[in-house]
N, C-alpha and C. Protein backbone atom coordinates (compact mmCIF):
# COMPACT_ATOMS: atom_id res chain seq x y z
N UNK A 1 0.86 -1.18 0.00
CA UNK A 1 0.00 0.00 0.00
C UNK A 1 0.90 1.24 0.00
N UNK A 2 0.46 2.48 -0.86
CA UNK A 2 1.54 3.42 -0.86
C UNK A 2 0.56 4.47 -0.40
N UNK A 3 1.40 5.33 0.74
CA UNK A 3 0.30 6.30 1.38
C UNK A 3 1.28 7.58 1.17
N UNK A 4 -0.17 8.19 1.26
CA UNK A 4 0.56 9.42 0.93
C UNK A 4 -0.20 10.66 1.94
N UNK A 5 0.51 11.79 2.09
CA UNK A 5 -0.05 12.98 3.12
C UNK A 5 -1.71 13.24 2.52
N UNK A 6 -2.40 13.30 3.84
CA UNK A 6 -3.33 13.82 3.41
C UNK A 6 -4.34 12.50 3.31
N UNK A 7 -4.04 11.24 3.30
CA UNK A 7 -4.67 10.64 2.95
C UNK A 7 -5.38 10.00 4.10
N UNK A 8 -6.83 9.01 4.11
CA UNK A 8 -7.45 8.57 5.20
C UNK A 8 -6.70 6.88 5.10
N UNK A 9 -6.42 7.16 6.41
CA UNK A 9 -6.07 5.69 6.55
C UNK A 9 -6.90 5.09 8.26
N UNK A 10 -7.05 3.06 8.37
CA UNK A 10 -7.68 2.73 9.54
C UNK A 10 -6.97 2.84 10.49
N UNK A 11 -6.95 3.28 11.34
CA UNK A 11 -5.80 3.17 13.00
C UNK A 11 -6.35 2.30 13.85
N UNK A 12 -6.20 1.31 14.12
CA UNK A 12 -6.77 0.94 15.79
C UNK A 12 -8.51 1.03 15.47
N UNK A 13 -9.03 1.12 14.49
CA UNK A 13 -10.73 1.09 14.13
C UNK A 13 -10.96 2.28 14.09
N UNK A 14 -10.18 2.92 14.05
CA UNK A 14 -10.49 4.71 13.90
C UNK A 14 -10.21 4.94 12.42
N UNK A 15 -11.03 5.91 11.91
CA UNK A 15 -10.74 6.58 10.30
C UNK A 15 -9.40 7.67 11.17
N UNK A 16 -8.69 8.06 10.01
CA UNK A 16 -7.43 9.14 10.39
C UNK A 16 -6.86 9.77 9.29
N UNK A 17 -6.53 10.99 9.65
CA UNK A 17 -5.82 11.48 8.03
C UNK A 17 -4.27 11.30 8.41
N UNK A 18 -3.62 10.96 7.32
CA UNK A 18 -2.05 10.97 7.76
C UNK A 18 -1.06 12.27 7.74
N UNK A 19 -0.76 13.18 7.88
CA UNK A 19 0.03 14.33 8.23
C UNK A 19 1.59 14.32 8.15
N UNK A 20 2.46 13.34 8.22
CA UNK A 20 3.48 13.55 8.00
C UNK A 20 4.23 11.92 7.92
N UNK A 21 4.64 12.41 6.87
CA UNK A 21 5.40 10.89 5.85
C UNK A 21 6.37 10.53 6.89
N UNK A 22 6.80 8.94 6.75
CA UNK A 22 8.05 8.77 7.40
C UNK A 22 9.61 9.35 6.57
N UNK A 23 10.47 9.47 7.75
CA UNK A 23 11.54 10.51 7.40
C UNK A 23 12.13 11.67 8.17
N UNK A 24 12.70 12.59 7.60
CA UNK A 24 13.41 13.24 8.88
C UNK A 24 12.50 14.40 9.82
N UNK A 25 12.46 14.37 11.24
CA UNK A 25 11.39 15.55 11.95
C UNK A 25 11.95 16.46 12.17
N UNK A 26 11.32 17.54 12.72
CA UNK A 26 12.06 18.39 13.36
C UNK A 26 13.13 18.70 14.13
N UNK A 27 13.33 18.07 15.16
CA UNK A 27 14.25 17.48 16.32
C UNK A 27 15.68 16.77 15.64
N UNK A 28 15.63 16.48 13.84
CA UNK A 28 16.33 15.67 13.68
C UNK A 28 16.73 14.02 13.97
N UNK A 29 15.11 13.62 14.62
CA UNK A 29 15.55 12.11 14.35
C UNK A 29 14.72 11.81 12.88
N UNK A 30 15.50 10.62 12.79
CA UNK A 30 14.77 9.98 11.49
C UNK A 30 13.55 9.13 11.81
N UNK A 31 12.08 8.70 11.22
CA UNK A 31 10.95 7.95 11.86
C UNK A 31 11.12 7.67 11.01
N UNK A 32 10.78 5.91 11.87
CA UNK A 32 10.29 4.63 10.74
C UNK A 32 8.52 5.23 10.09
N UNK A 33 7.86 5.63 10.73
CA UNK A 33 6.42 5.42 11.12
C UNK A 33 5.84 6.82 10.79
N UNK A 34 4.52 6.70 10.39
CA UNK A 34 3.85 7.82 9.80
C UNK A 34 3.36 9.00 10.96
N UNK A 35 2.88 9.93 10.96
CA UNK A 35 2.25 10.86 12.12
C UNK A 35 0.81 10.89 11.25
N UNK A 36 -0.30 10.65 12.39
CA UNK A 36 -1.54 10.90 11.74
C UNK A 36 -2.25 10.96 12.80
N UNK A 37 -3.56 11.74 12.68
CA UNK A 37 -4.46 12.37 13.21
C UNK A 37 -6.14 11.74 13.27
N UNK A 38 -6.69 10.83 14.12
CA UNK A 38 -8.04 10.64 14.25
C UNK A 38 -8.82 11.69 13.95
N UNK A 39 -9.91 11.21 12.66
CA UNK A 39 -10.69 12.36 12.42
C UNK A 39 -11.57 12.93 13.92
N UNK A 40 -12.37 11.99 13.94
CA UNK A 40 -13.19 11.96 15.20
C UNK A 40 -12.68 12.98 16.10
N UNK A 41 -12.16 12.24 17.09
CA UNK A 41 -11.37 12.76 18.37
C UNK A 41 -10.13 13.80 18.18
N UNK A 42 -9.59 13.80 16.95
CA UNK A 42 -8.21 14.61 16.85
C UNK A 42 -6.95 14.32 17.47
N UNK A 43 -7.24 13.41 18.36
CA UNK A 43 -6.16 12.44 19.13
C UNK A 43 -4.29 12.24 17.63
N UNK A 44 -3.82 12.70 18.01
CA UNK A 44 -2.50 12.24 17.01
C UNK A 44 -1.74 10.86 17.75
N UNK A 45 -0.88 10.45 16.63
CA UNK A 45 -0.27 9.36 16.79
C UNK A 45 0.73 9.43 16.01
N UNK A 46 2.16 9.62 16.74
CA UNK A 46 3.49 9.30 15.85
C UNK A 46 4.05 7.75 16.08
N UNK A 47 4.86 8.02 15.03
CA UNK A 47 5.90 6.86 14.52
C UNK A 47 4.80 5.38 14.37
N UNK A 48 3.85 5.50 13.77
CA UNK A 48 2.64 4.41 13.40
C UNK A 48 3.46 3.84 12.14
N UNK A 49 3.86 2.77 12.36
CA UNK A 49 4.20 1.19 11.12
C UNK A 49 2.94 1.83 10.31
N UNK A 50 3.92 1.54 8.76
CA UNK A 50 2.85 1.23 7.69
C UNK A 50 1.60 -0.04 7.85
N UNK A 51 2.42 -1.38 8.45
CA UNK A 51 1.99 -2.04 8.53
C UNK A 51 0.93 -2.05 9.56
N UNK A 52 0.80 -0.84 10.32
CA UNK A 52 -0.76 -1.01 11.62
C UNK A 52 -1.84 -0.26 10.90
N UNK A 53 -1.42 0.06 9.53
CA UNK A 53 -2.66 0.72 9.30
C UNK A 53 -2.90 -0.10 7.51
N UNK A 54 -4.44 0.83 7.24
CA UNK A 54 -5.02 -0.42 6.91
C UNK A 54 -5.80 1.10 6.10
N UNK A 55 -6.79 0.71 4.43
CA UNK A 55 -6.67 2.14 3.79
C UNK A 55 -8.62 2.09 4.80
N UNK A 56 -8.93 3.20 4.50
CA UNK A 56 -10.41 3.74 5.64
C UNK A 56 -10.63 4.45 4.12
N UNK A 57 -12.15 3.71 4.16
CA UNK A 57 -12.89 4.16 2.71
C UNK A 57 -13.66 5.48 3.19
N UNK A 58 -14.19 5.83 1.81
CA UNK A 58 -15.34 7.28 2.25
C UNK A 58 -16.49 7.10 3.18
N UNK A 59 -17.29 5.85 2.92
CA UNK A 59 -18.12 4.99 3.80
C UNK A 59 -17.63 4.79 5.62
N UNK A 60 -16.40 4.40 5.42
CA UNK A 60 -16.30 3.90 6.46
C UNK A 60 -16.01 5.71 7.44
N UNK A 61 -15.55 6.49 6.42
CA UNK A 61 -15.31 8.23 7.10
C UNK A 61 -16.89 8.56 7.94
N UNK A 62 -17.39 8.51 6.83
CA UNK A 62 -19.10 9.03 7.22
C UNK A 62 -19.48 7.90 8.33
N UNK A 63 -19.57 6.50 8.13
CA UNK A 63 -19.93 5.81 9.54
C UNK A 63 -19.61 6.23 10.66
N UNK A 64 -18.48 6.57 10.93
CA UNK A 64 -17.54 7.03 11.64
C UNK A 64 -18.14 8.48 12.51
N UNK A 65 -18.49 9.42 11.68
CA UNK A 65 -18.97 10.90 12.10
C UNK A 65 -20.26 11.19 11.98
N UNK A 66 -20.97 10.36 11.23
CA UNK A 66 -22.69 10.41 10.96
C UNK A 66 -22.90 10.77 12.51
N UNK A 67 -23.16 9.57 13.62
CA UNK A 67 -23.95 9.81 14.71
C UNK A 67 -23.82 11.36 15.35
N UNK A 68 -22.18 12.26 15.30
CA UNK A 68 -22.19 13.11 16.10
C UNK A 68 -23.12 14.41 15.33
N UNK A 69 -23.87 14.27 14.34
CA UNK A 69 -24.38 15.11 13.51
C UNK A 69 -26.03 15.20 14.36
N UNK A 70 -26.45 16.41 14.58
CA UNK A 70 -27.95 16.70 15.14
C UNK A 70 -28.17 17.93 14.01
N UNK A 71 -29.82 17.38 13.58
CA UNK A 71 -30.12 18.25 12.71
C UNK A 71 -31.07 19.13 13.66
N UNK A 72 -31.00 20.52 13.68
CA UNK A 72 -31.86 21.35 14.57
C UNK A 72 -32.61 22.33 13.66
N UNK A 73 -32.39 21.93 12.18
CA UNK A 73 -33.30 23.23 11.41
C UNK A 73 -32.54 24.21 10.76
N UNK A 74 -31.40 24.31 11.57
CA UNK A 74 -30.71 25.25 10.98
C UNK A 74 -29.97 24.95 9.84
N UNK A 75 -30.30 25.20 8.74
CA UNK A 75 -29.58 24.55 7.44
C UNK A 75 -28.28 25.08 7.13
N UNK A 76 -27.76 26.59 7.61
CA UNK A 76 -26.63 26.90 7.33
C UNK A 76 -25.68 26.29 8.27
N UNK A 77 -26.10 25.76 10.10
CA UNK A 77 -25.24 25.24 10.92
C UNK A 77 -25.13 23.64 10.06
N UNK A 78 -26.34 23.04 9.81
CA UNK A 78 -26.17 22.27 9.51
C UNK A 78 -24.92 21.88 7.88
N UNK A 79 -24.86 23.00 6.95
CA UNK A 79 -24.19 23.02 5.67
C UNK A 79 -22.80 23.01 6.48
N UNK A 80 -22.58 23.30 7.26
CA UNK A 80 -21.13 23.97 7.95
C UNK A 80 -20.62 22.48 8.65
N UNK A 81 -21.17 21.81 9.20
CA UNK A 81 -20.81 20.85 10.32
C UNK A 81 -20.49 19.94 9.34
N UNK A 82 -21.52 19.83 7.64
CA UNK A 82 -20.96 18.50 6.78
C UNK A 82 -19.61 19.08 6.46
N UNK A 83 -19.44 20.52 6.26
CA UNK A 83 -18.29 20.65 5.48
C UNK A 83 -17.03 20.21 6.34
N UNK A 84 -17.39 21.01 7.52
CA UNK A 84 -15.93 20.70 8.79
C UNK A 84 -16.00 19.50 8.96
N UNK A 85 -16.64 18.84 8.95
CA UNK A 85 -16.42 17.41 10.17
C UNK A 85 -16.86 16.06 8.98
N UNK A 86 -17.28 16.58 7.54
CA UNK A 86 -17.02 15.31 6.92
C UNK A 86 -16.24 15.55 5.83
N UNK A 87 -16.76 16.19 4.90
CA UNK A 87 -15.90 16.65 3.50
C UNK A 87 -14.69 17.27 3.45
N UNK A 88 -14.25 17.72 4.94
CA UNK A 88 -12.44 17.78 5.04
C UNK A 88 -11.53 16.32 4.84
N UNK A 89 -12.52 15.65 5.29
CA UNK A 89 -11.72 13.98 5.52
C UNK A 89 -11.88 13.16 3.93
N UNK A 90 -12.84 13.76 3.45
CA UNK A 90 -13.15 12.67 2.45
C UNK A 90 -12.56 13.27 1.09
N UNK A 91 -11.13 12.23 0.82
CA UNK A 91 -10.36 12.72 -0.29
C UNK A 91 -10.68 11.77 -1.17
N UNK A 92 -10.05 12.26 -2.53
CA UNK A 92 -11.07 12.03 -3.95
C UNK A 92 -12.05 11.10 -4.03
N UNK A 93 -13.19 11.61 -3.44
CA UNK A 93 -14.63 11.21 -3.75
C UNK A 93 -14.95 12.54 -4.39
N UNK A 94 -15.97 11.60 -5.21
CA UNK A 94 -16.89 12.18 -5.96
C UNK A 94 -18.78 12.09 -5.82
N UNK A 95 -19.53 12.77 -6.77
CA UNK A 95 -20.80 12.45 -6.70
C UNK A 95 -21.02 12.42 -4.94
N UNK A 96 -20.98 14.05 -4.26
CA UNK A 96 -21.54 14.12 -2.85
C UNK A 96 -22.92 14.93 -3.21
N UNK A 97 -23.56 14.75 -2.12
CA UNK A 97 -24.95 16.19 -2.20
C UNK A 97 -24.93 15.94 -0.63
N UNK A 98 -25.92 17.61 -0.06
CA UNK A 98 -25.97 17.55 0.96
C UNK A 98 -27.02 18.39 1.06
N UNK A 99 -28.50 18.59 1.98
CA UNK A 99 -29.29 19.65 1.92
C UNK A 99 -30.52 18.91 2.93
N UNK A 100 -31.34 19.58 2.90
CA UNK A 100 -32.75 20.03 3.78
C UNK A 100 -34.02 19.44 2.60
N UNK A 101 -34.68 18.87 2.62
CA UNK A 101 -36.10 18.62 2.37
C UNK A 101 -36.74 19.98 1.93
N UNK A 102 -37.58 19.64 1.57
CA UNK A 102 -38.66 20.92 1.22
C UNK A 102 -39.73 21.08 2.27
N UNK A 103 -39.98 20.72 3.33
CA UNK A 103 -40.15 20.76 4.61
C UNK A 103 -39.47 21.09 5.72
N UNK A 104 -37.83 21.01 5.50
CA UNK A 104 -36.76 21.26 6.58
C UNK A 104 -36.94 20.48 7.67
N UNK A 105 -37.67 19.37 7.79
CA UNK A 105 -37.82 17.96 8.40
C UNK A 105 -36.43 17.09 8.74
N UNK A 106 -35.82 17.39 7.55
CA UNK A 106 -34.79 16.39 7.20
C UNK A 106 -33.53 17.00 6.40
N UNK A 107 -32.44 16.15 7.20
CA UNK A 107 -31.27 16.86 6.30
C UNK A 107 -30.19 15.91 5.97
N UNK A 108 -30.31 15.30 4.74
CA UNK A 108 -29.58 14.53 3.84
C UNK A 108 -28.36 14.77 3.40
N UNK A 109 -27.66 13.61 3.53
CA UNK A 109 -26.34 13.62 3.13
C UNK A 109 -26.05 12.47 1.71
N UNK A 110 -25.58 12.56 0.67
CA UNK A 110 -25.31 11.76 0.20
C UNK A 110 -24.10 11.09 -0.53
N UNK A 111 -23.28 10.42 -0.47
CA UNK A 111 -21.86 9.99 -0.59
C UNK A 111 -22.02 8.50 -2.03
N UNK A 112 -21.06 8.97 -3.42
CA UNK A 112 -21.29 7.77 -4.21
C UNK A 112 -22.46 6.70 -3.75
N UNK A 113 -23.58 7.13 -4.03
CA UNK A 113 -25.08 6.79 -3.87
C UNK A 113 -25.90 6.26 -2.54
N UNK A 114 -24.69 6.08 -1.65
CA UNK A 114 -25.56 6.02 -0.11
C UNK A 114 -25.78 7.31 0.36
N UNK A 115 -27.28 7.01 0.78
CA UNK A 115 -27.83 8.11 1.89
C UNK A 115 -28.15 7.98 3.11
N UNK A 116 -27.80 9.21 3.54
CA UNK A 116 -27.60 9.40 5.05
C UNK A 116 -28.30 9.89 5.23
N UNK A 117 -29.23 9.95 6.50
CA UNK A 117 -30.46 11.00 6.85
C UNK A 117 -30.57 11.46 8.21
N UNK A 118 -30.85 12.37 8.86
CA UNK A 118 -31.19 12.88 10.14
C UNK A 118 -32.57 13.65 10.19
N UNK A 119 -32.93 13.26 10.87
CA UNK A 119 -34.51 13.78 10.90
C UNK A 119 -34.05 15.08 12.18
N UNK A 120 -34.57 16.18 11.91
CA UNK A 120 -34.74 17.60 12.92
C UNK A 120 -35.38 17.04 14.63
N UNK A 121 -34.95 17.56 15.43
CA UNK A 121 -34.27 17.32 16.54
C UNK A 121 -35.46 18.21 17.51
């Protein structure tokens, strides 16, 4: 598997973006092991083996952050929370939508043809 910055990889059952390649740090030591960041929690993790991680699909991003999502009506809080807290993580995907019903009942997410839904709170 060839990883590269920026990319989502599995940690320990966590989705994570990776942040800094193995190679030389600041301090001047050299790392075997990648530095990467739990989307979720934000928790970091240095010097992580290629081999403990494992690639974390777009699916498995959104499983991951769906539950902390409450829809309250507000469609612009709500446009804001998909952008920060899912569509930062989710690299080259395509075919997303995201929006409110024509009732504002409901606020849909949709990722390469699964949908996600939260009903207003």
């Amino acid at each position: 598997m060839t990883l590269s910055k920026g990319q989502s990889v599995m940690y320990n059952s966590k989705c994570c973006t990776i942040f800094k390649l193995p190679g030389k740090r600041l301090f001047g030591d050299d790392s075997v092991g990648y530095l990467i960041r739990e989307n979720r929690s934000g928790n970091s993790y240095d010097n992580i083996l290629e081999s403990d991680l494992t690639e974390c699909s777009s699916q498995e991003i959104v499983n991951d952050i769906w539950n902390d999502f409450t829809y309250t009506g507000d469609n612009i809080q709500a446009s804001k929370w998909i952008t920060n807290n899912l569509i930062i993580h989710l690299n080259n995907t395509n075919n997303l939508e995201w929006g409110h019903n024509q009732e504002n009942t409901q606020y849909s997410f949709i990722i390469e043809g699964t949908t996600y839904t939260k009903d207003r709170s």
